[in-house]
C-alpha atoms as a PDB file:
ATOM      1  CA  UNK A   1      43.223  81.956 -24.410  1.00  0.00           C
ATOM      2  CA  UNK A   2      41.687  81.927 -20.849  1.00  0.00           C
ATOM      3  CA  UNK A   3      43.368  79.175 -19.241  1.00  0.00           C
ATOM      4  CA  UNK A   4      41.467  79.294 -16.222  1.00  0.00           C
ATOM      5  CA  UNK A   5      37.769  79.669 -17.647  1.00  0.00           C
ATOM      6  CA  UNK A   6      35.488  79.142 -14.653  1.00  0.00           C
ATOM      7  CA  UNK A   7      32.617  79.164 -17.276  1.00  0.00           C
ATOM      8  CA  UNK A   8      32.915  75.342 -18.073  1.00  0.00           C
ATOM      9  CA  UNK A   9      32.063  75.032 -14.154  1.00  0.00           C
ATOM     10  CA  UNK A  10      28.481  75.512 -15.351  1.00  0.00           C
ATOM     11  CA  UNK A  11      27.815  72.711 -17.588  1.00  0.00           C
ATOM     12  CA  UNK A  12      27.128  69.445 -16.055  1.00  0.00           C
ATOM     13  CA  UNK A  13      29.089  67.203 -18.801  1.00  0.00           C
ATOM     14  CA  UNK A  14      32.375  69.411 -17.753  1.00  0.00           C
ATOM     15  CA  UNK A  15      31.745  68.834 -14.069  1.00  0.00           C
ATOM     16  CA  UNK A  16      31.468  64.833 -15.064  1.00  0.00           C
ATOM     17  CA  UNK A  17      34.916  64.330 -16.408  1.00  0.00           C
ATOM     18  CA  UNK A  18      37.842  63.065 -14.511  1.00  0.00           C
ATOM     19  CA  UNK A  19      40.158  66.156 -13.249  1.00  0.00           C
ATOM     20  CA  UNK A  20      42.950  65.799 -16.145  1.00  0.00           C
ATOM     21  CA  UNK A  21      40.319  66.052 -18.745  1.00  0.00           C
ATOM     22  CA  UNK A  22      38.601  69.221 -17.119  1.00  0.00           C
ATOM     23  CA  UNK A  23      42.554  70.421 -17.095  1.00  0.00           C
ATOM     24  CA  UNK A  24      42.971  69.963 -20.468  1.00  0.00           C
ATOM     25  CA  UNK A  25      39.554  71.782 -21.310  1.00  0.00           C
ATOM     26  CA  UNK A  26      40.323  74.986 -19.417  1.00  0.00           C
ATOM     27  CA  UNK A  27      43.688  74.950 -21.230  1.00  0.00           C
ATOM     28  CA  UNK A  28      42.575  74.491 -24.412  1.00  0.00           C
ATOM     29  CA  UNK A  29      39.868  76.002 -25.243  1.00  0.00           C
ATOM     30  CA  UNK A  30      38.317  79.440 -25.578  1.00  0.00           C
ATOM     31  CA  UNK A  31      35.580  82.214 -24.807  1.00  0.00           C
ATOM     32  CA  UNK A  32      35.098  84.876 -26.719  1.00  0.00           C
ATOM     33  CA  UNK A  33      32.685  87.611 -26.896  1.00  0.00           C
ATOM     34  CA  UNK A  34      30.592  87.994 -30.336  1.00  0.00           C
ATOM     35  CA  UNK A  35      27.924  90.982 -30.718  1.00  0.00           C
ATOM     36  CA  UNK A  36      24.118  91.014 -32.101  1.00  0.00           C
ATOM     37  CA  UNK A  37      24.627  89.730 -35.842  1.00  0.00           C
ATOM     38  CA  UNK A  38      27.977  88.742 -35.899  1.00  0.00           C
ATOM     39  CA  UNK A  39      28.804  85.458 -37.190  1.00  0.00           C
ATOM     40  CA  UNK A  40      30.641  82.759 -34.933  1.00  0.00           C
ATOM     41  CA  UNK A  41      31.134  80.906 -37.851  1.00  0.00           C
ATOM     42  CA  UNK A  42      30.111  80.801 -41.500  1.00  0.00           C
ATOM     43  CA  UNK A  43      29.053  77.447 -43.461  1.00  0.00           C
ATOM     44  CA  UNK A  44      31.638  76.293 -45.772  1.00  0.00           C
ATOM     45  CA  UNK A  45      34.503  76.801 -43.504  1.00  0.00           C
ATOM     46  CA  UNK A  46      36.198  73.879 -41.611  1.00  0.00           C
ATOM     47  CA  UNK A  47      34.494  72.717 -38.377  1.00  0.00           C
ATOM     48  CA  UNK A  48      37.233  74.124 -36.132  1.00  0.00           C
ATOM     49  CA  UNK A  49      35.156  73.819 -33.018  1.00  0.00           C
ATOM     50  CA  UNK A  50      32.444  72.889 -30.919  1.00  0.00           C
ATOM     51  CA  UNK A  51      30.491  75.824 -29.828  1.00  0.00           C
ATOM     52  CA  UNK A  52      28.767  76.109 -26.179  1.00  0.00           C
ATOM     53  CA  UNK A  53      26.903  79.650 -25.422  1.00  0.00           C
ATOM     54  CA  UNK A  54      27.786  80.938 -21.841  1.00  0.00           C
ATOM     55  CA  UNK A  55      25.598  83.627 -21.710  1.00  0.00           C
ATOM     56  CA  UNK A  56      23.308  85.465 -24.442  1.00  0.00           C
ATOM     57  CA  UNK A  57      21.351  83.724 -27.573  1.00  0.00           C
ATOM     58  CA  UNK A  58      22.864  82.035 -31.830  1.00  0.00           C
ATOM     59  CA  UNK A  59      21.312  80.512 -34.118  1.00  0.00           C
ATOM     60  CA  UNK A  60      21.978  77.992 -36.811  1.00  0.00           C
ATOM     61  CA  UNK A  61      20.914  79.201 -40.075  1.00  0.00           C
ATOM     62  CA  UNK A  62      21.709  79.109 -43.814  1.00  0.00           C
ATOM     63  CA  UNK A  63      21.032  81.779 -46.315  1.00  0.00           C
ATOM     64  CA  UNK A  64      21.236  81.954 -49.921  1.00  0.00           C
ATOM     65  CA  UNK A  65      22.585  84.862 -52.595  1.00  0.00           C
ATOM     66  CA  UNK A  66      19.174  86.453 -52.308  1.00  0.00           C
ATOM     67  CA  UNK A  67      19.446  87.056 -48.777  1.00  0.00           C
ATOM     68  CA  UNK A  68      16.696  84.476 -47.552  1.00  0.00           C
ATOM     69  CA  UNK A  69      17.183  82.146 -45.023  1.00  0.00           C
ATOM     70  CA  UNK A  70      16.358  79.264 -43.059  1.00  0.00           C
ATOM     71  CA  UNK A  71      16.676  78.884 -39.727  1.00  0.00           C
ATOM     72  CA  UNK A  72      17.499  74.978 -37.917  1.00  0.00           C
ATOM     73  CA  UNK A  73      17.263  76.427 -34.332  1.00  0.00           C
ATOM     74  CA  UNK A  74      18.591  78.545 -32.000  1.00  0.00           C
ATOM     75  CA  UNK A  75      20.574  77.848 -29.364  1.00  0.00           C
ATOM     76  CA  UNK A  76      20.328  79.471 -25.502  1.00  0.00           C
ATOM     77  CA  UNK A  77      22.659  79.822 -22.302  1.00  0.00           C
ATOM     78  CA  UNK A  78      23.557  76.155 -21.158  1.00  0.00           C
ATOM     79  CA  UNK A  79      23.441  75.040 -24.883  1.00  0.00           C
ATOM     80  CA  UNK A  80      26.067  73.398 -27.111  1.00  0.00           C
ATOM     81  CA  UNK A  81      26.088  72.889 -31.019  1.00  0.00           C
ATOM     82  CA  UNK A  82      28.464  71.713 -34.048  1.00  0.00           C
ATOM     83  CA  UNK A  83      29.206  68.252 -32.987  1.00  0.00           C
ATOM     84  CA  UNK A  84      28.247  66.593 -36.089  1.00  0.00           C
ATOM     85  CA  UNK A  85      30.237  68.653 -38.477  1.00  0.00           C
ATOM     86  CA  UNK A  86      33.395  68.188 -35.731  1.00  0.00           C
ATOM     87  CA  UNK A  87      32.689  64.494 -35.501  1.00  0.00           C
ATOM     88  CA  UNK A  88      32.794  64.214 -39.273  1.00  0.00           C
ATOM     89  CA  UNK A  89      35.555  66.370 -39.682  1.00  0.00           C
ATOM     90  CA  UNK A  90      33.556  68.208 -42.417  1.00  0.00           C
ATOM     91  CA  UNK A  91      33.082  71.986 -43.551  1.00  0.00           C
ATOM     92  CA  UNK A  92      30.419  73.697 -41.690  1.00  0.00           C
ATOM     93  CA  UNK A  93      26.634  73.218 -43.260  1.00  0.00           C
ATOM     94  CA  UNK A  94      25.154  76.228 -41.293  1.00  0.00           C
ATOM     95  CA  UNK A  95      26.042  79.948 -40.112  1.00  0.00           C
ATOM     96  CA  UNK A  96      26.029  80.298 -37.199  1.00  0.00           C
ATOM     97  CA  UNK A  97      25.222  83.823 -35.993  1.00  0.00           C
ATOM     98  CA  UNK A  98      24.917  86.138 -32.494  1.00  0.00           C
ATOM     99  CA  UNK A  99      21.492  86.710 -32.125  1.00  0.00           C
ATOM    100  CA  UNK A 100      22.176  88.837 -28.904  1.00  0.00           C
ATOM    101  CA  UNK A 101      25.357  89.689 -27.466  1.00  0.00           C
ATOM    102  CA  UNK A 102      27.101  86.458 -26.371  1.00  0.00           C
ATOM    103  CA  UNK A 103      29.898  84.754 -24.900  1.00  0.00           C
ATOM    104  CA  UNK A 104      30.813  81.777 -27.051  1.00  0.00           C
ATOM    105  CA  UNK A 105      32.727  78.743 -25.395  1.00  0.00           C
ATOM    106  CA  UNK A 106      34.550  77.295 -28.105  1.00  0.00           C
ATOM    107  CA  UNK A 107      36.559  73.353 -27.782  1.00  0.00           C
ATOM    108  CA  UNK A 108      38.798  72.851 -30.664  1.00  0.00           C
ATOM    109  CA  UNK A 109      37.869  69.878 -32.888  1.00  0.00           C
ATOM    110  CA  UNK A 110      41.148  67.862 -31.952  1.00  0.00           C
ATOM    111  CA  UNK A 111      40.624  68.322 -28.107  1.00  0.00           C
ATOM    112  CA  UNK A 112      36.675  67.260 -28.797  1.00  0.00           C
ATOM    113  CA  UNK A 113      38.207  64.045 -30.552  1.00  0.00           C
ATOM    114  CA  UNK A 114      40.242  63.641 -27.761  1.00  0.00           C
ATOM    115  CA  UNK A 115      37.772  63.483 -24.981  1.00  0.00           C
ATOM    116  CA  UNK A 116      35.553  61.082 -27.149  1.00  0.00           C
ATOM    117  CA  UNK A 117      38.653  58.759 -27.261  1.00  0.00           C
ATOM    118  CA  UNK A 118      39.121  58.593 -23.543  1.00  0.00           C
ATOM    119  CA  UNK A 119      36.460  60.045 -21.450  1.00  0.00           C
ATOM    120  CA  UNK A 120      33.168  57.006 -21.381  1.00  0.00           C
ATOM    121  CA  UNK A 121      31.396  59.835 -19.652  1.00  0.00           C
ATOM    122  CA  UNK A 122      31.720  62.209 -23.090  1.00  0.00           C
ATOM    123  CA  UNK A 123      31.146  60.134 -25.559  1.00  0.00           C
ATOM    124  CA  UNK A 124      27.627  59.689 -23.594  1.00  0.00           C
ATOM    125  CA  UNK A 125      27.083  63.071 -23.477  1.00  0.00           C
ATOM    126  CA  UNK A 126      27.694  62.867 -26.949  1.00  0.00           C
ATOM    127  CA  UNK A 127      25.386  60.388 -28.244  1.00  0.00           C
ATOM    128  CA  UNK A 128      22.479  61.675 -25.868  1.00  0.00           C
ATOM    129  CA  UNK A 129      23.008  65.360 -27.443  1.00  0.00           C
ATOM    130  CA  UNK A 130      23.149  64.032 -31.348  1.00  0.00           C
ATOM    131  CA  UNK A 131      19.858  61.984 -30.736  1.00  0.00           C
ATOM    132  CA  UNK A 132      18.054  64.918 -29.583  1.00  0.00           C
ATOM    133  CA  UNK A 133      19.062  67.169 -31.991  1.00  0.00           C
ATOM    134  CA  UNK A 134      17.764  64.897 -34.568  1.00  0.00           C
ATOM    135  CA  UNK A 135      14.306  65.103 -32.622  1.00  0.00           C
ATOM    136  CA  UNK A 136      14.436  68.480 -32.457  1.00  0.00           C
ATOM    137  CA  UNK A 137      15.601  68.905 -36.047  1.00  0.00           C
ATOM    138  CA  UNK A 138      12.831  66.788 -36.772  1.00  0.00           C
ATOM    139  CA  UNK A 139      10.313  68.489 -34.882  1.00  0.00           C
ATOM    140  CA  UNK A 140      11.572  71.845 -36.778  1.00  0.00           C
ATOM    141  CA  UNK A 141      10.690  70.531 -40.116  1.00  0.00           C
ATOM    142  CA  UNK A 142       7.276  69.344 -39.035  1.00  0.00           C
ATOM    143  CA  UNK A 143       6.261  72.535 -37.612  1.00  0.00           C
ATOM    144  CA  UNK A 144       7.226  74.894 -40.323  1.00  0.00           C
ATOM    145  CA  UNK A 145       5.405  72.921 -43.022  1.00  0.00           C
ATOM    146  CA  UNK A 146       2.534  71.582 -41.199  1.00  0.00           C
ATOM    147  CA  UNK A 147       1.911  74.276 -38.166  1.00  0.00           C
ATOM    148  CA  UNK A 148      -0.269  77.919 -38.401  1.00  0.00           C
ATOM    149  CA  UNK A 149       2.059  81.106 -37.451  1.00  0.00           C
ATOM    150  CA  UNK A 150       0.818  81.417 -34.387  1.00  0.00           C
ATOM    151  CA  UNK A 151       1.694  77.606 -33.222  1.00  0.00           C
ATOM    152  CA  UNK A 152       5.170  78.360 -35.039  1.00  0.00           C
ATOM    153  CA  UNK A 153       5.690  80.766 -32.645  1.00  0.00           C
ATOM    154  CA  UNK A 154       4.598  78.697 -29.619  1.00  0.00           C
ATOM    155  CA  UNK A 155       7.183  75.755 -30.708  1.00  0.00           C
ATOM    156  CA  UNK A 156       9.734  77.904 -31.006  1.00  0.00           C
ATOM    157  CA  UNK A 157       9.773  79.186 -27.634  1.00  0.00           C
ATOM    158  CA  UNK A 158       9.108  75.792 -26.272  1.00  0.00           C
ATOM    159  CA  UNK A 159      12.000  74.425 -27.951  1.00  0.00           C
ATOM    160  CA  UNK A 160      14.073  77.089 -25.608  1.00  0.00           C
ATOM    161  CA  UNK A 161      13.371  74.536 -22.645  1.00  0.00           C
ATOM    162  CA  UNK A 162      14.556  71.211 -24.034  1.00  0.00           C
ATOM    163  CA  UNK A 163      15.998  69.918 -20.935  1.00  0.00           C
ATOM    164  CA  UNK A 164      18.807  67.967 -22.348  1.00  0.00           C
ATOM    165  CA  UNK A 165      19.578  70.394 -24.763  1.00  0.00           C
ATOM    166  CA  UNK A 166      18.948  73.853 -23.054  1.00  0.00           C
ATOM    167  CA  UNK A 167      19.446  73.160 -18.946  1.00  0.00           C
ATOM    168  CA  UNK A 168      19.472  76.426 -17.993  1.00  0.00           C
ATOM    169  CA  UNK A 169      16.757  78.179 -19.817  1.00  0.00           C
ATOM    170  CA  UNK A 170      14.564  80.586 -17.219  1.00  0.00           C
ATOM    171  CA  UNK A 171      10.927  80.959 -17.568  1.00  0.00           C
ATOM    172  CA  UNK A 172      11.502  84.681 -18.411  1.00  0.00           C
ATOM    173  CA  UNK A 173      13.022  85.005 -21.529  1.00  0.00           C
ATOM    174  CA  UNK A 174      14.511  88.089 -22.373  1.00  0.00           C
ATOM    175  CA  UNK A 175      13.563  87.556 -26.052  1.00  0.00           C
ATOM    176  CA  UNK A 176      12.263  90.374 -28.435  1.00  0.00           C
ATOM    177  CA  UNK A 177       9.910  89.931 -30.820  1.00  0.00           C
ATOM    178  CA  UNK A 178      12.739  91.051 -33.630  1.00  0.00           C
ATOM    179  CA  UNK A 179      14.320  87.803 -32.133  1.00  0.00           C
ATOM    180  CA  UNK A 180      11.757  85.286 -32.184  1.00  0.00           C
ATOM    181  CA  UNK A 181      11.157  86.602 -35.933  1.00  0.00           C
ATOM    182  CA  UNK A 182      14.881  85.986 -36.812  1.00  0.00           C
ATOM    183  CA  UNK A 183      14.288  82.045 -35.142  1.00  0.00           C
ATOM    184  CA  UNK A 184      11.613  81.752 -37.050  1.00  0.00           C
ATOM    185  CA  UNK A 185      12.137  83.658 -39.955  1.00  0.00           C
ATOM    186  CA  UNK A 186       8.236  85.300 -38.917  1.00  0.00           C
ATOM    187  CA  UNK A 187       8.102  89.042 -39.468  1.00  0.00           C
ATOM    188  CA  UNK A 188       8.251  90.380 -36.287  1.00  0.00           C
ATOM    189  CA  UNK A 189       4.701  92.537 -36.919  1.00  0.00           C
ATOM    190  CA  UNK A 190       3.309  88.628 -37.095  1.00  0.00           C
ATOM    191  CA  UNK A 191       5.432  87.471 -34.190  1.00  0.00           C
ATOM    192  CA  UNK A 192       3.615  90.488 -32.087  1.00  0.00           C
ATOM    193  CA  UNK A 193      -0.146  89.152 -33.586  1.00  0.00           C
ATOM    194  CA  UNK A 194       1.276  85.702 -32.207  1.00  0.00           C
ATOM    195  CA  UNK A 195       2.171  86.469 -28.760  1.00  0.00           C
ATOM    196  CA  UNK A 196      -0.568  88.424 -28.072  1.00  0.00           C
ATOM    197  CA  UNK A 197      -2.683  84.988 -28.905  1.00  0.00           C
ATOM    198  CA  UNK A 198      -0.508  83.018 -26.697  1.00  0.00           C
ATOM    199  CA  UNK A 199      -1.055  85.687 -23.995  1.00  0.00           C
ATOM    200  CA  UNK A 200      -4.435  85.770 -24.351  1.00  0.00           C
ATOM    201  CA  UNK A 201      -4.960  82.004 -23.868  1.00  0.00           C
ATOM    202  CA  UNK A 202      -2.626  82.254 -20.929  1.00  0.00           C
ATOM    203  CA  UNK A 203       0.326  80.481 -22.103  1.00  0.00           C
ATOM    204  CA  UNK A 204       2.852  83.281 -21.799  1.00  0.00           C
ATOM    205  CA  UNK A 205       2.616  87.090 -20.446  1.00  0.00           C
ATOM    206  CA  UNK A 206       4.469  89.660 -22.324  1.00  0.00           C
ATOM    207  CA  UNK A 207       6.718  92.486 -20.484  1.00  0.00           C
ATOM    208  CA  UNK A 208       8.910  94.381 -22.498  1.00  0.00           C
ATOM    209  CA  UNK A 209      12.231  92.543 -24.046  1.00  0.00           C
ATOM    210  CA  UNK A 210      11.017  89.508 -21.803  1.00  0.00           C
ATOM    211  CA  UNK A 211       8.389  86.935 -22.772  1.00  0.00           C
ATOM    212  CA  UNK A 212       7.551  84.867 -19.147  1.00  0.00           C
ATOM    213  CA  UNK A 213       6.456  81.373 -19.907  1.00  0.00           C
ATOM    214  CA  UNK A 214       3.456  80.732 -17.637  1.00  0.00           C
ATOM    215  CA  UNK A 215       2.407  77.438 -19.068  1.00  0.00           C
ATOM    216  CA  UNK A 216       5.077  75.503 -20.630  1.00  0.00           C
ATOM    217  CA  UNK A 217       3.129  72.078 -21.060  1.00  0.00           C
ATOM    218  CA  UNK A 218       0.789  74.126 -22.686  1.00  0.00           C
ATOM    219  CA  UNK A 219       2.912  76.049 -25.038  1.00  0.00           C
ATOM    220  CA  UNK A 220       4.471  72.586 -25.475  1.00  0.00           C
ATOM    221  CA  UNK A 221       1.218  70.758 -26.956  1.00  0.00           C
ATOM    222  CA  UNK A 222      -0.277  73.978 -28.717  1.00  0.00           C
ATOM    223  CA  UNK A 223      -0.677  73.672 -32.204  1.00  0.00           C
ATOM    224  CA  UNK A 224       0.298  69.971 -32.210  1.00  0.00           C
ATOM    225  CA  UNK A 225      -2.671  67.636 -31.081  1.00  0.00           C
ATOM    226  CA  UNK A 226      -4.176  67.189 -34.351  1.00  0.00           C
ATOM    227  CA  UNK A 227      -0.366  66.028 -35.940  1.00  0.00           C
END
């Protein structure tokens, strides 16, 4: 283990604790390096620890014997995930999988119990990060039964910027369309008949590897008025 791990410096609910808690953090936990498809952890294994993503892109996905899947969301830089499963002390429900390249934070479950038992400022964090999941879970569901591809595509992207959820998410993207199909679950030959929509209406301008959100409210409402 890093036991210095200047990465936690970056996320505002680390920088909120008292100094003995951050101490205990940078002690305990962990970051570790996974590459483009592997899996940071698979569902049906114990909920060992709560996941943060330094740098690169997961997802949370499940996938039966067939090899089709669903995907819940994915989750950016900034971006933390798993706390239900730790909080319940249950198996995992999800894979969750490397998109990208990307350097996992990881807080072992007992030292995540630990900080909800003593830290006020935590367990707020917490609660605020569990109620909008839900809304974004929510939101998920609704858009994959009820939207067109090409708004499925817009929501996705917009739900990059969730400001609670996903602080540090830059208006370029360095996001493939092979990536935006696997957090959808679009083929990506739709995802590129998608984008070029959005670009065309001026929501977003494509580059290559990059996607650069020009009009987030916009991206935010399209495909959504008439719900």
């Amino acid at each position: 283990m890093d036991h210095d791990l200047p990465e936690l410096d970056s996320h505002d609910w680390f920088t909120a604790l008292d100094a003995s808690h951050q101490a205990l953090l940078r002690a305990g936990s962990e970051l570790r390096q996974f590459e483009a498809g592997a899996c940071v952890t698979r569902r049906g294994e114990p909920s060992q620890h709560w996941i943060g993503v330094h740098a690169g892109l997961i997802k949370l996905a499940v996938y039966n014997a067939d090899g089709r899947g669903a995907t819940f969301s994915g989750v950016p830089a900034g971006g933390w995930c798993g706390e239900g499963s730790v909080l319940k002390r249950e198996l995992r429900r999800y894979d969750v999988v490397a998109v990208r390249a990307s350097s996992v934070l990881l807080v072992p479950a007992e030292l995540f119990h630990r900080l909800l038992a003593e830290s006020l400022s935590f367990n707020a964090y917490v609660i605020r990060q569990l109620n909008e999941r839900m809304g974004q879970f929510i939101a998920t569901i609704q858009n994959q039964r009820l939207l067109d591809v090409d708004a499925q595509v817009a929501q996705a992207i917009a739900q990059l910027f969730h400001p609670m959820l996903y602080p540090r998410t830059s208006r370029v993207l360095a996001l493939s369309q092979e990536e935006i199909g696997m957090l959808t679950g679009i083929s990506r030959q739709r995802v590129n008949l998608a984008l070029g929509r959005l670009a065309e209406l001026g929501l977003i301008s494509i580059a290559w590897q990059a996607i650069r959100v020009v009009d987030l409210d916009g991206l935010r409402h399209y495909g959504v008025a008439s719900l």
